[in-house]
N, C-alpha and C. Protein backbone atom coordinates (compact mmCIF):
# COMPACT_ATOMS: atom_id res chain seq x y z
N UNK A 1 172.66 6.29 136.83
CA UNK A 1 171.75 7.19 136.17
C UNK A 1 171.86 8.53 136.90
N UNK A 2 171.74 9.62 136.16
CA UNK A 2 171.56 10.84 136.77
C UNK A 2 170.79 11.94 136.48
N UNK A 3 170.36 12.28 137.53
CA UNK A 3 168.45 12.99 137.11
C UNK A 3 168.96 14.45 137.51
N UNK A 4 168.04 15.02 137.51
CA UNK A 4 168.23 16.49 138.35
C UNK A 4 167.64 16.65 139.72
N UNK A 5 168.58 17.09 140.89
CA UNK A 5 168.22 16.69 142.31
C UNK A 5 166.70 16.88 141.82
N UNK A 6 165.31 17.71 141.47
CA UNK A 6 164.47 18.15 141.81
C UNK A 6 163.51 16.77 141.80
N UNK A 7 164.52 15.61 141.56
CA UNK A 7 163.37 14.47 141.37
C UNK A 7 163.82 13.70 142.39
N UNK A 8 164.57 13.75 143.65
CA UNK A 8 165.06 13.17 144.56
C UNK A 8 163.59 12.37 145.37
N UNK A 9 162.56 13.34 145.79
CA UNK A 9 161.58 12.65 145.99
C UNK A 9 160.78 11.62 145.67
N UNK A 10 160.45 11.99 144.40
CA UNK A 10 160.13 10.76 143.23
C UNK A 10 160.91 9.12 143.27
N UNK A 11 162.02 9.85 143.30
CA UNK A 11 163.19 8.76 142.87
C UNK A 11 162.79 7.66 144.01
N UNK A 12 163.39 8.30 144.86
CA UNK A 12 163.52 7.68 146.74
C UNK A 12 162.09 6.66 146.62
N UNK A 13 160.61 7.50 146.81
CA UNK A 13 159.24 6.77 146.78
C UNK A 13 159.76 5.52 145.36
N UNK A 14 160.22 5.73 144.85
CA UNK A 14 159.98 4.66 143.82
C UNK A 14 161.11 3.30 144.07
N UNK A 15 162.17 3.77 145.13
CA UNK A 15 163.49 2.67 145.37
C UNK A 15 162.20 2.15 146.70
N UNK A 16 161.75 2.97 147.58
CA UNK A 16 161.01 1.90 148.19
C UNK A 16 159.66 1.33 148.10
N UNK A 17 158.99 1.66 146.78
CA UNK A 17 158.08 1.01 146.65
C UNK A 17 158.48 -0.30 146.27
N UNK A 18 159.83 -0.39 145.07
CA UNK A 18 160.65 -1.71 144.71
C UNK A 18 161.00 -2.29 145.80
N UNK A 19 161.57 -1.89 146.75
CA UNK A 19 162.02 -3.00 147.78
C UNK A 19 160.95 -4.00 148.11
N UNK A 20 159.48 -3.40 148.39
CA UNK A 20 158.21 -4.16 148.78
C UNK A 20 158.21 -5.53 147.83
N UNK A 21 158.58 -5.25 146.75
CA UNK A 21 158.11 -6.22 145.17
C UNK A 21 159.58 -6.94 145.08
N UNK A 22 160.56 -6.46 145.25
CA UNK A 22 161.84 -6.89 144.67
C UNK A 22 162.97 -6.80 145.67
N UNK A 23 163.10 -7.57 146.88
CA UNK A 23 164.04 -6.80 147.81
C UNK A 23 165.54 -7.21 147.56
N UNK A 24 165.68 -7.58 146.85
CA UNK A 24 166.92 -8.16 146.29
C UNK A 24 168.05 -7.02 145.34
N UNK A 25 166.74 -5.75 144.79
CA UNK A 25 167.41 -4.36 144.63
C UNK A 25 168.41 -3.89 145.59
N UNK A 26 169.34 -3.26 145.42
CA UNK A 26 169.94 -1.98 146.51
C UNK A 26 170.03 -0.94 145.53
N UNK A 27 169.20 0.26 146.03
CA UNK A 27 169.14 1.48 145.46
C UNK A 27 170.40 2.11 146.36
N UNK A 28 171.17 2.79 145.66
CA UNK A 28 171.75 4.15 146.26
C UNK A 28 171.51 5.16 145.61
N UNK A 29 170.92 6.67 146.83
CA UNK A 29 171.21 7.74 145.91
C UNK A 29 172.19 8.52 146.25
N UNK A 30 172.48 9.16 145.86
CA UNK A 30 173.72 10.14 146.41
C UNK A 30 173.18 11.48 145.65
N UNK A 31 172.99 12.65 146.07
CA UNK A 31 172.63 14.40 146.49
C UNK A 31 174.47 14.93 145.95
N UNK A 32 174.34 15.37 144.84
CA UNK A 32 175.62 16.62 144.19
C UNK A 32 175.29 17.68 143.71
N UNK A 33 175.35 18.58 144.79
CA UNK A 33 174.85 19.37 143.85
C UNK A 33 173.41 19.56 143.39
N UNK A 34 173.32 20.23 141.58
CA UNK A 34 172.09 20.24 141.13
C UNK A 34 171.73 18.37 140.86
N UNK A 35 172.65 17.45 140.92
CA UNK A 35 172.18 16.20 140.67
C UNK A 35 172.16 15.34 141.92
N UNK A 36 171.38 14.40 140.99
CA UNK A 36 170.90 13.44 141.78
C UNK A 36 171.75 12.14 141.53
N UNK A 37 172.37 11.14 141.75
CA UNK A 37 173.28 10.18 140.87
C UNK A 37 172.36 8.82 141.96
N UNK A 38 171.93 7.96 140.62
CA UNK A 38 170.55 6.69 141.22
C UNK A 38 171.73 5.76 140.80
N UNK A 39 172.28 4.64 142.06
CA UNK A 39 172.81 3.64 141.43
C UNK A 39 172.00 2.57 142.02
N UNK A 40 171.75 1.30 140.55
CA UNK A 40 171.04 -0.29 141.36
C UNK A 40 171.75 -1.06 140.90
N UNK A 41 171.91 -2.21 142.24
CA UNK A 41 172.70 -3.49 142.03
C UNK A 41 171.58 -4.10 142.47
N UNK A 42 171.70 -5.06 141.98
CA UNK A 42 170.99 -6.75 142.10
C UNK A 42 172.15 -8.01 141.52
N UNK A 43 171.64 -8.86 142.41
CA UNK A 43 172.46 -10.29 142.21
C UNK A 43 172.74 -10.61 140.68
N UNK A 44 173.43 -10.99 140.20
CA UNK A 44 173.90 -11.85 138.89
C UNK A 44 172.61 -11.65 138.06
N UNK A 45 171.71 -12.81 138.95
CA UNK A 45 170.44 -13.54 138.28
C UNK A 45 169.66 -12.42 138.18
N UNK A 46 169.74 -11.13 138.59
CA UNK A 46 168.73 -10.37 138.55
C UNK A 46 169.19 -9.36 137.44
N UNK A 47 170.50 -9.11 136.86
CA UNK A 47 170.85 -8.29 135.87
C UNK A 47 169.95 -8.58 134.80
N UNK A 48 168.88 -9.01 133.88
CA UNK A 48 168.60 -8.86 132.90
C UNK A 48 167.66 -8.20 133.08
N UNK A 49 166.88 -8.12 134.65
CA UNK A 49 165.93 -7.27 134.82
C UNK A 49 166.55 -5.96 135.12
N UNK A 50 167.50 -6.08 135.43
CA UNK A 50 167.90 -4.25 135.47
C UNK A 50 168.38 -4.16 134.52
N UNK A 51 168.31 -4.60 132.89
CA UNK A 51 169.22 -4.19 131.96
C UNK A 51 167.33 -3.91 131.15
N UNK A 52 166.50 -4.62 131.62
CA UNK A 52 164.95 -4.15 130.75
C UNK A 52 164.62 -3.15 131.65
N UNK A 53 164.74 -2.93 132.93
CA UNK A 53 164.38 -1.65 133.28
C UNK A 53 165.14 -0.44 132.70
N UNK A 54 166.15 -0.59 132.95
CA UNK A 54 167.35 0.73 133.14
C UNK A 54 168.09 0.84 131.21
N UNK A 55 168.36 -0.81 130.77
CA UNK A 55 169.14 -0.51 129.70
C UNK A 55 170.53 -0.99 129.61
N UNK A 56 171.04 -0.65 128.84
CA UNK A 56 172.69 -1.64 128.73
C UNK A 56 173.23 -0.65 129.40
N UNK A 57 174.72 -0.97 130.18
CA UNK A 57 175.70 0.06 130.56
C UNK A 57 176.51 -0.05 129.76
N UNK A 58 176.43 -0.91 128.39
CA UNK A 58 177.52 -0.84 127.59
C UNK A 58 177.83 0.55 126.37
């Protein structure tokens, strides 16, 4: 996903409020520039919940 850096703060507070609830997430962010680029992996078993959060990557 890719936001505009100005939500880097937001973003970050919200990958570790998930870790508390879900630690099985790995957030990465990575800083380009004007963007922000949010990537999440979770185990196998956990893809359908990142496909109702986030959406298909298809």
């Amino acid at each position: 996903m890719t936001l505009p850096v100005e939500q880097v703060t937001r973003i970050a507070e919200l990958a570790a409020a998930e870790q508390g609830c879900c630690p099985f997430f790995d957030f990465r962010l990575h800083l380009d520039g004007p963007y922000l680029h949010l990537e999440v992996r979770a185990p196998a078993d956990g893809g359908a919940l990142l496909t109702d959060l986030f959406g298909s990557t298809d």
